[in-house]
N, C-alpha and C. Protein backbone atom coordinates (compact mmCIF):
# COMPACT_ATOMS: atom_id res chain seq x y z
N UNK A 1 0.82 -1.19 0.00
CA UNK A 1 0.00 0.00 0.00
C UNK A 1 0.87 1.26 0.00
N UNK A 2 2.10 1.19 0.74
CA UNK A 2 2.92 2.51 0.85
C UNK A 2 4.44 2.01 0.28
N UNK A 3 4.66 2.55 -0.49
CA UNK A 3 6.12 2.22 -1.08
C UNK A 3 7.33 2.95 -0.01
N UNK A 4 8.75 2.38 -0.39
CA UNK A 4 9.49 3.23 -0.11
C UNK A 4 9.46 4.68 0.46
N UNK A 5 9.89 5.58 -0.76
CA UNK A 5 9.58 6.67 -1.32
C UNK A 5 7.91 7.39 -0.28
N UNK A 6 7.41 6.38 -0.17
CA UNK A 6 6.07 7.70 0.47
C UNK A 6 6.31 7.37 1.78
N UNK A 7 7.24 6.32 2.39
CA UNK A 7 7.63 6.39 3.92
C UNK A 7 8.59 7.45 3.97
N UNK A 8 9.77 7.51 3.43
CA UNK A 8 10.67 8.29 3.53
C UNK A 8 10.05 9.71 3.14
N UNK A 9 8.85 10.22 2.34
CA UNK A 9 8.33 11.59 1.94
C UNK A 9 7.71 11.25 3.76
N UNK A 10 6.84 10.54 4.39
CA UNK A 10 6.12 10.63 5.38
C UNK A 10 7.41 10.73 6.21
N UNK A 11 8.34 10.53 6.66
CA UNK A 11 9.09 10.70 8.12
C UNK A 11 9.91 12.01 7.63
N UNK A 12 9.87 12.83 7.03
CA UNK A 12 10.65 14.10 6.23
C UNK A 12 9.80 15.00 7.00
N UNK A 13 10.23 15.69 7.81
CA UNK A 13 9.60 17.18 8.23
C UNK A 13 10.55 18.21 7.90
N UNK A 14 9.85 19.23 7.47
CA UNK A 14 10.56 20.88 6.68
C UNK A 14 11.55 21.55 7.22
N UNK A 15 12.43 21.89 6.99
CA UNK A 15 13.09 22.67 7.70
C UNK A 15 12.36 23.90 8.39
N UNK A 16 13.08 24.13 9.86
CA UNK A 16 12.25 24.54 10.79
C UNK A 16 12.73 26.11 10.70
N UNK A 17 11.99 26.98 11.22
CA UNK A 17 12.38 28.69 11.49
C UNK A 17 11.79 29.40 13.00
N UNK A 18 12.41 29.89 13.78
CA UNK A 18 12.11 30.30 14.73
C UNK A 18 11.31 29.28 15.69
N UNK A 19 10.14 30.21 16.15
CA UNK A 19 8.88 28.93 17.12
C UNK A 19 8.88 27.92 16.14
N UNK A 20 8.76 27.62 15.29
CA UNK A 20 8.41 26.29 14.29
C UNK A 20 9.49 25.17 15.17
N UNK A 21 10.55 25.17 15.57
CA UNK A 21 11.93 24.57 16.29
C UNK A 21 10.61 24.04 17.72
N UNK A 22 10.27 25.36 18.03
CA UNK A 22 9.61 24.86 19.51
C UNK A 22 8.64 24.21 19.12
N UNK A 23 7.73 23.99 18.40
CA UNK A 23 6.53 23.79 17.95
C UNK A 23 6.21 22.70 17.90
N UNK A 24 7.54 22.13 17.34
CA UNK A 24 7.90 20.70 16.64
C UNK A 24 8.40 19.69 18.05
N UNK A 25 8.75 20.16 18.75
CA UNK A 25 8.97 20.01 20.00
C UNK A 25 7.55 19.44 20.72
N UNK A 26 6.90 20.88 21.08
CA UNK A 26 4.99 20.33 21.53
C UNK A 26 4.72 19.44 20.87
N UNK A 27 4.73 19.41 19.47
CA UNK A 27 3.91 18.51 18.61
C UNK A 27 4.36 16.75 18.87
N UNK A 28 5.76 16.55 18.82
CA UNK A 28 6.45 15.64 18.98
C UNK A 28 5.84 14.95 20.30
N UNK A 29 6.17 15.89 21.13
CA UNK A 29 5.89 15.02 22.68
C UNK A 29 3.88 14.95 23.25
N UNK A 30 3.40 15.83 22.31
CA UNK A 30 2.12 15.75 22.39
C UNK A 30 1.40 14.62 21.47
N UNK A 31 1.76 14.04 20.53
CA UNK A 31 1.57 13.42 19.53
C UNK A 31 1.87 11.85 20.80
N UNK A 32 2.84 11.59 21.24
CA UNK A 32 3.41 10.41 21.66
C UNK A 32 3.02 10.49 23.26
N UNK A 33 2.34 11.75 23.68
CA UNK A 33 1.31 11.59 24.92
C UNK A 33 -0.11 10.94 24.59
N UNK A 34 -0.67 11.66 23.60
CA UNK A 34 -1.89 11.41 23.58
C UNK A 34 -1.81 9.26 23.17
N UNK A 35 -0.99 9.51 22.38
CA UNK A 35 -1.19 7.91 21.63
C UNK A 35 -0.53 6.64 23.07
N UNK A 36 0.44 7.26 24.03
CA UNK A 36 0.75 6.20 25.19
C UNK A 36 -1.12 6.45 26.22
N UNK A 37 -0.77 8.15 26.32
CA UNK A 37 -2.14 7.66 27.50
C UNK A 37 -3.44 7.38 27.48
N UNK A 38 -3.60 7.91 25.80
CA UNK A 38 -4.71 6.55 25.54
C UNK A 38 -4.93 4.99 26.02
N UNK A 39 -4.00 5.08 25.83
CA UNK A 39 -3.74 3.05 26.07
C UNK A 39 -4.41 2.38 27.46
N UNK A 40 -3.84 3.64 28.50
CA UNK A 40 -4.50 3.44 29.84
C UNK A 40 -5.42 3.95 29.98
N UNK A 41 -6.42 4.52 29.77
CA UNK A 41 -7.58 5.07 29.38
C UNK A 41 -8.89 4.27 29.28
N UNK A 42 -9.82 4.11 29.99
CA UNK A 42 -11.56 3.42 30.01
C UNK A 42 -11.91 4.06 28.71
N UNK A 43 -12.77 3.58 27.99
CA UNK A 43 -13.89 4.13 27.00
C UNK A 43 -15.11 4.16 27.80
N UNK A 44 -15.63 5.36 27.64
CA UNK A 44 -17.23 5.27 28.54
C UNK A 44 -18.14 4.64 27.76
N UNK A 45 -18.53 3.91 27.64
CA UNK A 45 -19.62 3.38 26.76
C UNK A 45 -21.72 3.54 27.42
N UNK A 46 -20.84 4.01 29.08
CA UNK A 46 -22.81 4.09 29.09
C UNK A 46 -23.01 5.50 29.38
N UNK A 47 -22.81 6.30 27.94
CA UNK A 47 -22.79 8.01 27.92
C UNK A 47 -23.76 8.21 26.42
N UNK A 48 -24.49 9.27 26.86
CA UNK A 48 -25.48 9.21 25.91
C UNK A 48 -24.71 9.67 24.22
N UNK A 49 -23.52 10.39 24.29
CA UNK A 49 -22.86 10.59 23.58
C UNK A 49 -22.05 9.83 22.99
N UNK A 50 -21.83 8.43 23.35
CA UNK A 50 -21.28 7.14 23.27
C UNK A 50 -20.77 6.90 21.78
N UNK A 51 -21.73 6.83 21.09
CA UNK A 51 -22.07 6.63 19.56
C UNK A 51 -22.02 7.89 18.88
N UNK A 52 -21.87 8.81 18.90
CA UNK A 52 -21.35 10.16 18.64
C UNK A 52 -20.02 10.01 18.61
N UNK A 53 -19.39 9.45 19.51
CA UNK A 53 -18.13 9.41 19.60
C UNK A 53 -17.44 8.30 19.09
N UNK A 54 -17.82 7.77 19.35
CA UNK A 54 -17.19 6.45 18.29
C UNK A 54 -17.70 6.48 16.98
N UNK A 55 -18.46 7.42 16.46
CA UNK A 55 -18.69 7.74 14.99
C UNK A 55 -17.29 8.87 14.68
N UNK A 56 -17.29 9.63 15.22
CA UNK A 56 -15.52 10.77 15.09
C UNK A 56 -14.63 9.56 15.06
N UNK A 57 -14.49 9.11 16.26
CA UNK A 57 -13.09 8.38 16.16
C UNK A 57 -12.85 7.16 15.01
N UNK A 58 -14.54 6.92 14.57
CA UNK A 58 -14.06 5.85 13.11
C UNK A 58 -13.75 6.85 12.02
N UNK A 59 -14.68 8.16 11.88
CA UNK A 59 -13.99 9.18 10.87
C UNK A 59 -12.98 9.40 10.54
N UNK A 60 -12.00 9.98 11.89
CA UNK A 60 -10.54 9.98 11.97
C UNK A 60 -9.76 9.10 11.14
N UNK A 61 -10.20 7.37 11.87
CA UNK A 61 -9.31 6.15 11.01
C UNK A 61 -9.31 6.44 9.43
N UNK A 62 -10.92 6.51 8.96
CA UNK A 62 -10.94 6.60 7.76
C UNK A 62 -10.30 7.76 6.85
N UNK A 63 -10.72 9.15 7.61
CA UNK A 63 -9.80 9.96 6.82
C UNK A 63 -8.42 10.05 6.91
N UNK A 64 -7.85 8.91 8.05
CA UNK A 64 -6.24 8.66 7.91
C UNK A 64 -6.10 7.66 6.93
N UNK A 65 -6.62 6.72 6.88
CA UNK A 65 -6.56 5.43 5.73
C UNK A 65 -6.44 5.95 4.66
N UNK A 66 -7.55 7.14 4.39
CA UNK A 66 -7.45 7.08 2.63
C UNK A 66 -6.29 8.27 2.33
N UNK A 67 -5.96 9.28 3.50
CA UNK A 67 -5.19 10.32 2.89
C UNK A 67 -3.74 9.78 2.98
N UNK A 68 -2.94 8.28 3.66
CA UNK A 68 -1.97 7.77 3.43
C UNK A 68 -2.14 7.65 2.21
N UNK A 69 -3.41 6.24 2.04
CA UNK A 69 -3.29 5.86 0.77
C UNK A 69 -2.82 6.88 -0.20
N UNK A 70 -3.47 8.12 -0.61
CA UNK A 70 -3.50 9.26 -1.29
C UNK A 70 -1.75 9.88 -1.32
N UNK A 71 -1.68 9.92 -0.18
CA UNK A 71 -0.16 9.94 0.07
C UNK A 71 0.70 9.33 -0.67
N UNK A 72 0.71 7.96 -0.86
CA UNK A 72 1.78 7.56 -1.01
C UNK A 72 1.47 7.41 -2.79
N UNK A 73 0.47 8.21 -3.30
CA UNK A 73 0.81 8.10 -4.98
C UNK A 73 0.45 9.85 -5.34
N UNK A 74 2.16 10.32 -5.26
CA UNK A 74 2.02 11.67 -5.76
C UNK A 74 2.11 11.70 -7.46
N UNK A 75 1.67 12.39 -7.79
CA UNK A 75 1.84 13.04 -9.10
C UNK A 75 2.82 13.32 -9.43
N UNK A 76 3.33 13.23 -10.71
CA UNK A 76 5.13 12.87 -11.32
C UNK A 76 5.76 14.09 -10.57
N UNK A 77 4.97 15.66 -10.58
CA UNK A 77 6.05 16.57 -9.75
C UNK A 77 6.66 16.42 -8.43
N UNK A 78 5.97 15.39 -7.10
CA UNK A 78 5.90 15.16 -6.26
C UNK A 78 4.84 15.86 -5.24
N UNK A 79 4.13 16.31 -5.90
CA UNK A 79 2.84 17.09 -5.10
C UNK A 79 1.44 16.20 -5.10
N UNK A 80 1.09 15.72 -4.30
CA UNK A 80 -0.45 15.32 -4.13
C UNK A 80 -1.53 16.05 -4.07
N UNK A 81 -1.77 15.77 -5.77
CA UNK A 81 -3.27 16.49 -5.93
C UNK A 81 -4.53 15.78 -5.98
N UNK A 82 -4.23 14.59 -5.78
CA UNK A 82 -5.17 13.44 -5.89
C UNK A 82 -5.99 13.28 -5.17
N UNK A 83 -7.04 12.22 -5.45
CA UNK A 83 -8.25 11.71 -3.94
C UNK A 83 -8.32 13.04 -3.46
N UNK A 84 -8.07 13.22 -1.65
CA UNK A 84 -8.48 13.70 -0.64
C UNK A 84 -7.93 14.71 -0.70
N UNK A 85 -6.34 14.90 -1.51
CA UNK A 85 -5.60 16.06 -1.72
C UNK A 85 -6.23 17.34 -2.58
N UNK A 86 -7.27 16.60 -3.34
CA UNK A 86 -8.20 17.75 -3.95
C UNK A 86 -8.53 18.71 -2.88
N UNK A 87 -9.11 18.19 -1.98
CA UNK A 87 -9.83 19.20 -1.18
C UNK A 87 -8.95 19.41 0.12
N UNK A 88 -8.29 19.04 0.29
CA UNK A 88 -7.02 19.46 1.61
C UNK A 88 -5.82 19.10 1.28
N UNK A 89 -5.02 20.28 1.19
CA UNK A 89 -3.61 19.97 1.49
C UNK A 89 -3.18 19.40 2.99
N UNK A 90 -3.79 19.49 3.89
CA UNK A 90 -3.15 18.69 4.97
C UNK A 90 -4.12 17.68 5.11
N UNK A 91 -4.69 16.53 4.91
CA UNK A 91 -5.99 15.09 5.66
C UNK A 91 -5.27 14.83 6.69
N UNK A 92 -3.68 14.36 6.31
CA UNK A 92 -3.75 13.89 7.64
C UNK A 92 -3.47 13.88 8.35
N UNK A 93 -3.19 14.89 8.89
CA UNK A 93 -3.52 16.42 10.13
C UNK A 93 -4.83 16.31 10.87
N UNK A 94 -5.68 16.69 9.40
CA UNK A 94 -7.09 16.88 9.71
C UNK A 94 -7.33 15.07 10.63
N UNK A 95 -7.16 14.41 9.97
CA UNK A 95 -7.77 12.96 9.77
C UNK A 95 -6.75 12.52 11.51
N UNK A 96 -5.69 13.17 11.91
CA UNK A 96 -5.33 12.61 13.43
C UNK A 96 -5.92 13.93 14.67
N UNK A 97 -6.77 14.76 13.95
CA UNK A 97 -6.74 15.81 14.99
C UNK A 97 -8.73 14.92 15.50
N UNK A 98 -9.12 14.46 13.94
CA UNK A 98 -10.84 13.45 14.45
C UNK A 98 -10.38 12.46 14.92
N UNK A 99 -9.45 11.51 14.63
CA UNK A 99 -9.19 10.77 15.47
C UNK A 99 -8.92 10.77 16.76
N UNK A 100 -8.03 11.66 17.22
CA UNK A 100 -8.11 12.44 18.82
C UNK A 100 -8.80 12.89 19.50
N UNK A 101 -9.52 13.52 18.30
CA UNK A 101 -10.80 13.85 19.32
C UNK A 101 -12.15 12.83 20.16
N UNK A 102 -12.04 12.08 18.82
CA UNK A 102 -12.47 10.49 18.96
C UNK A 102 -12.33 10.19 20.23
N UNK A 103 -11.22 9.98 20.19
CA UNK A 103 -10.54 9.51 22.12
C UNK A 103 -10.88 10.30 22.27
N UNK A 104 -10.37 11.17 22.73
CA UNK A 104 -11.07 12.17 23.67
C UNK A 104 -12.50 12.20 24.17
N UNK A 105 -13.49 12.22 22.91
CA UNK A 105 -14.76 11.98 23.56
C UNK A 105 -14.83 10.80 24.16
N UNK A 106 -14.04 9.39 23.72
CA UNK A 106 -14.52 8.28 24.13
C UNK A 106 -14.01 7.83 25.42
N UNK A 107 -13.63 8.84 26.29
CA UNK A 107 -12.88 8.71 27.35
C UNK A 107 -13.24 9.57 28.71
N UNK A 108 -13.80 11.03 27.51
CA UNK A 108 -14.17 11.96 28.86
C UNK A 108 -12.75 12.59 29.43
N UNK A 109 -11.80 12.67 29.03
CA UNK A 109 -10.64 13.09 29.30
C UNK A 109 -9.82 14.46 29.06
N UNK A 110 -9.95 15.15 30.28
CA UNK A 110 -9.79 16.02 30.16
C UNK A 110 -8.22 16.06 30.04
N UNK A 111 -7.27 16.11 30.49
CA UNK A 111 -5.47 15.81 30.09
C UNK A 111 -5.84 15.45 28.75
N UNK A 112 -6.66 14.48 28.54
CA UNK A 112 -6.46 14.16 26.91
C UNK A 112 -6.33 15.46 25.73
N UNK A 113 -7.80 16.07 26.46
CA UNK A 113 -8.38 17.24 25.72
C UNK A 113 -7.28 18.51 25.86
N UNK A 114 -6.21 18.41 26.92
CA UNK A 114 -5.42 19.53 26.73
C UNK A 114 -4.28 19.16 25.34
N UNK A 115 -4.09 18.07 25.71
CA UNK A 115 -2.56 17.47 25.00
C UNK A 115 -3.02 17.84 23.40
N UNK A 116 -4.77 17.34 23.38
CA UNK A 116 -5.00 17.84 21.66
C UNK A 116 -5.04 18.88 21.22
N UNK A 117 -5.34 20.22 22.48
CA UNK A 117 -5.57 21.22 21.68
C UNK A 117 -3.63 21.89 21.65
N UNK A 118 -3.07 21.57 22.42
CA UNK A 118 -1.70 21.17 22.44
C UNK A 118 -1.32 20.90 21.10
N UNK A 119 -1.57 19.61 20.71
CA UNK A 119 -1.21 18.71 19.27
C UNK A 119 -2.11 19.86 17.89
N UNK A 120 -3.03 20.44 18.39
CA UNK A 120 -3.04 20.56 17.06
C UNK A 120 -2.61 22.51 16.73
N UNK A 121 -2.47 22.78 17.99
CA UNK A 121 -1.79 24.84 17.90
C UNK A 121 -0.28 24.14 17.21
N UNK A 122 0.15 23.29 18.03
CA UNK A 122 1.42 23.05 16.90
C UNK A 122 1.49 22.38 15.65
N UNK A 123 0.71 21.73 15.65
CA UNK A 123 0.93 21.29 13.83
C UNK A 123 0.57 22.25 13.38
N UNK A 124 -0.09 23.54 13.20
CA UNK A 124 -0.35 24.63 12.58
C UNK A 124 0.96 25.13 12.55
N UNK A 125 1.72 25.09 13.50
CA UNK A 125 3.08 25.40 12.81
C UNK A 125 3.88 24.59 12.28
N UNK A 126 3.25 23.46 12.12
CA UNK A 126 4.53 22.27 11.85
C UNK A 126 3.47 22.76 9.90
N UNK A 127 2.61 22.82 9.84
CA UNK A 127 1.75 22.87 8.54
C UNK A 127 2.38 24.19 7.92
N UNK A 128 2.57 25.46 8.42
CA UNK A 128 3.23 26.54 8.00
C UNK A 128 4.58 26.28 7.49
N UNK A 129 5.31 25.41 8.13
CA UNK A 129 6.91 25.00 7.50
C UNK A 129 6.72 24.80 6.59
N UNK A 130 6.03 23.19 6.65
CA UNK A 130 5.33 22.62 5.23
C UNK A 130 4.85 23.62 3.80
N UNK A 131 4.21 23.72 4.24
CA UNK A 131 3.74 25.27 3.25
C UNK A 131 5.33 25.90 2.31
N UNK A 132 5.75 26.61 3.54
CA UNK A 132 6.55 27.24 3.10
C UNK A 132 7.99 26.30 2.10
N UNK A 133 8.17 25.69 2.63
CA UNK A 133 8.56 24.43 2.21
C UNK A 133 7.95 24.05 0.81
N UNK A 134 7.48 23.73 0.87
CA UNK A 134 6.58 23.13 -0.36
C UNK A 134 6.23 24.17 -2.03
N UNK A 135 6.56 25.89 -1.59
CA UNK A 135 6.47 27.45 -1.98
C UNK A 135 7.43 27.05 -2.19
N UNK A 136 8.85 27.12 -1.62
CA UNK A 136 10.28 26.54 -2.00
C UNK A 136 10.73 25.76 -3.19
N UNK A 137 10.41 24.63 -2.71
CA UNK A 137 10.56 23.51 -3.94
C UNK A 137 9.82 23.22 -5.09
N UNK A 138 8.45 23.67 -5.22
CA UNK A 138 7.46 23.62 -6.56
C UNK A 138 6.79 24.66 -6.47
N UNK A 139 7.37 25.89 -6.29
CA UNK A 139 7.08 27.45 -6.71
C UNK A 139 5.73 27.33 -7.26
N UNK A 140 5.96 28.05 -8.53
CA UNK A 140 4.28 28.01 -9.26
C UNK A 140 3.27 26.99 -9.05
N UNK A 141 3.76 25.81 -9.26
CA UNK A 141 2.87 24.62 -9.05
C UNK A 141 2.31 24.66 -8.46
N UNK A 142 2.88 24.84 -6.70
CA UNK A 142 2.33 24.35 -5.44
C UNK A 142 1.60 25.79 -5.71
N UNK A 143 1.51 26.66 -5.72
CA UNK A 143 0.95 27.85 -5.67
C UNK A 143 -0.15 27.92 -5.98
N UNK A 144 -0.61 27.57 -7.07
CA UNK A 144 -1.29 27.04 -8.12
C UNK A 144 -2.52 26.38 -7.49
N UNK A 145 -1.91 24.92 -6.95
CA UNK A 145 -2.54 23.69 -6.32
C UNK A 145 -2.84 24.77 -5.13
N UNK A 146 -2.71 25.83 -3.91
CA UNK A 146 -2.87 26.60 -3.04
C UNK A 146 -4.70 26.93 -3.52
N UNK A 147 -4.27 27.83 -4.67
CA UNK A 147 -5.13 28.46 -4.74
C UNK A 147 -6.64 27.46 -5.01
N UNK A 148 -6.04 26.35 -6.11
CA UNK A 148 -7.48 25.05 -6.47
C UNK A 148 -7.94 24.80 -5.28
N UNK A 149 -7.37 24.49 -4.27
CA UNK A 149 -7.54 23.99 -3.06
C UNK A 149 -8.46 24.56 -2.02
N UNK A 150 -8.42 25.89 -2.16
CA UNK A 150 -8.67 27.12 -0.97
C UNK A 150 -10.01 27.02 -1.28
N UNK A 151 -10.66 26.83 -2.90
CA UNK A 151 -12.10 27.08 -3.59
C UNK A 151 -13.03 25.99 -2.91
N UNK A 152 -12.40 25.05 -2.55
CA UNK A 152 -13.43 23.82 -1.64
C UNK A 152 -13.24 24.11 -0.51
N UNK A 153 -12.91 25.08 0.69
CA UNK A 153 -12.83 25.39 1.99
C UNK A 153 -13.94 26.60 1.82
């Protein structure tokens, strides 16, 4: 499902500038909080919101499933305009911030609920590198793909 090439594009983060250094930092250790203290974590299941919540947290999976998939077959420039990439340059961002939240509801957890809003003020800067990054290396293109993109938000 994922070649080479789209693991090594997936473990590649942008070169960093200023807070982006710290950012990456929060994001890092917030990312690898939420996913250990999940683990120890009850699911409430007799909450009237129950099924609400375990409808987000299957969303999440799914919009992570397909925007890897999507991921790992860029277009000959190396930009993903494909599937899910039509309509977001970041899914799966989007697709781990429903998944978190997922937990989160399915837990009632408040530490949880800090660490996410934690996880996701910094990927907004870890997404700005990216960006800029991305302006860098396929100038017009990515620019281009910016603007197609912005018309479905």
């Amino acid at each position: 499902m994922i070649n080479k090439d789209a693991l090594n594009r997936a473990a590649f983060f942008a070169p960093l500038e200023g807070n982006e250094k710290a950012a990456y930092l929060f994001y890092q250790l917030s990312n690898t909080f939420i996913i250990l203290y999940s683990a120890f974590l009850r699911i409430q299941t007799k909450t009237p919101l129950f099924f609400i919540a375990l409808f987000i947290y299957i969303l999440g999976n799914i919009v992570l499933i397909i925007s890897t998939v999507d991921f790992a077959k860029p277009e000959q420039s190396g930009i993903n305009k494909n599937g899910i990439y039509k309509i977001s340059r970041n899914p799966m961002y989007i697709g781990y911030f429903i998944y978190f939240l997922g937990c989160v509801l399915l837990t009632h957890s408040i530490l949880l609920l800090i660490s996410l809003l934690v996880f996701q003020i910094s990927a907004h800067w870890i997404i700005l590198s990216e960006e800029r990054w991305c302006v860098d290396k396929f100038g017009t293109d990515y620019i281009n793909y910016m603007n197609i993109v912005k018309r479905y938000i």
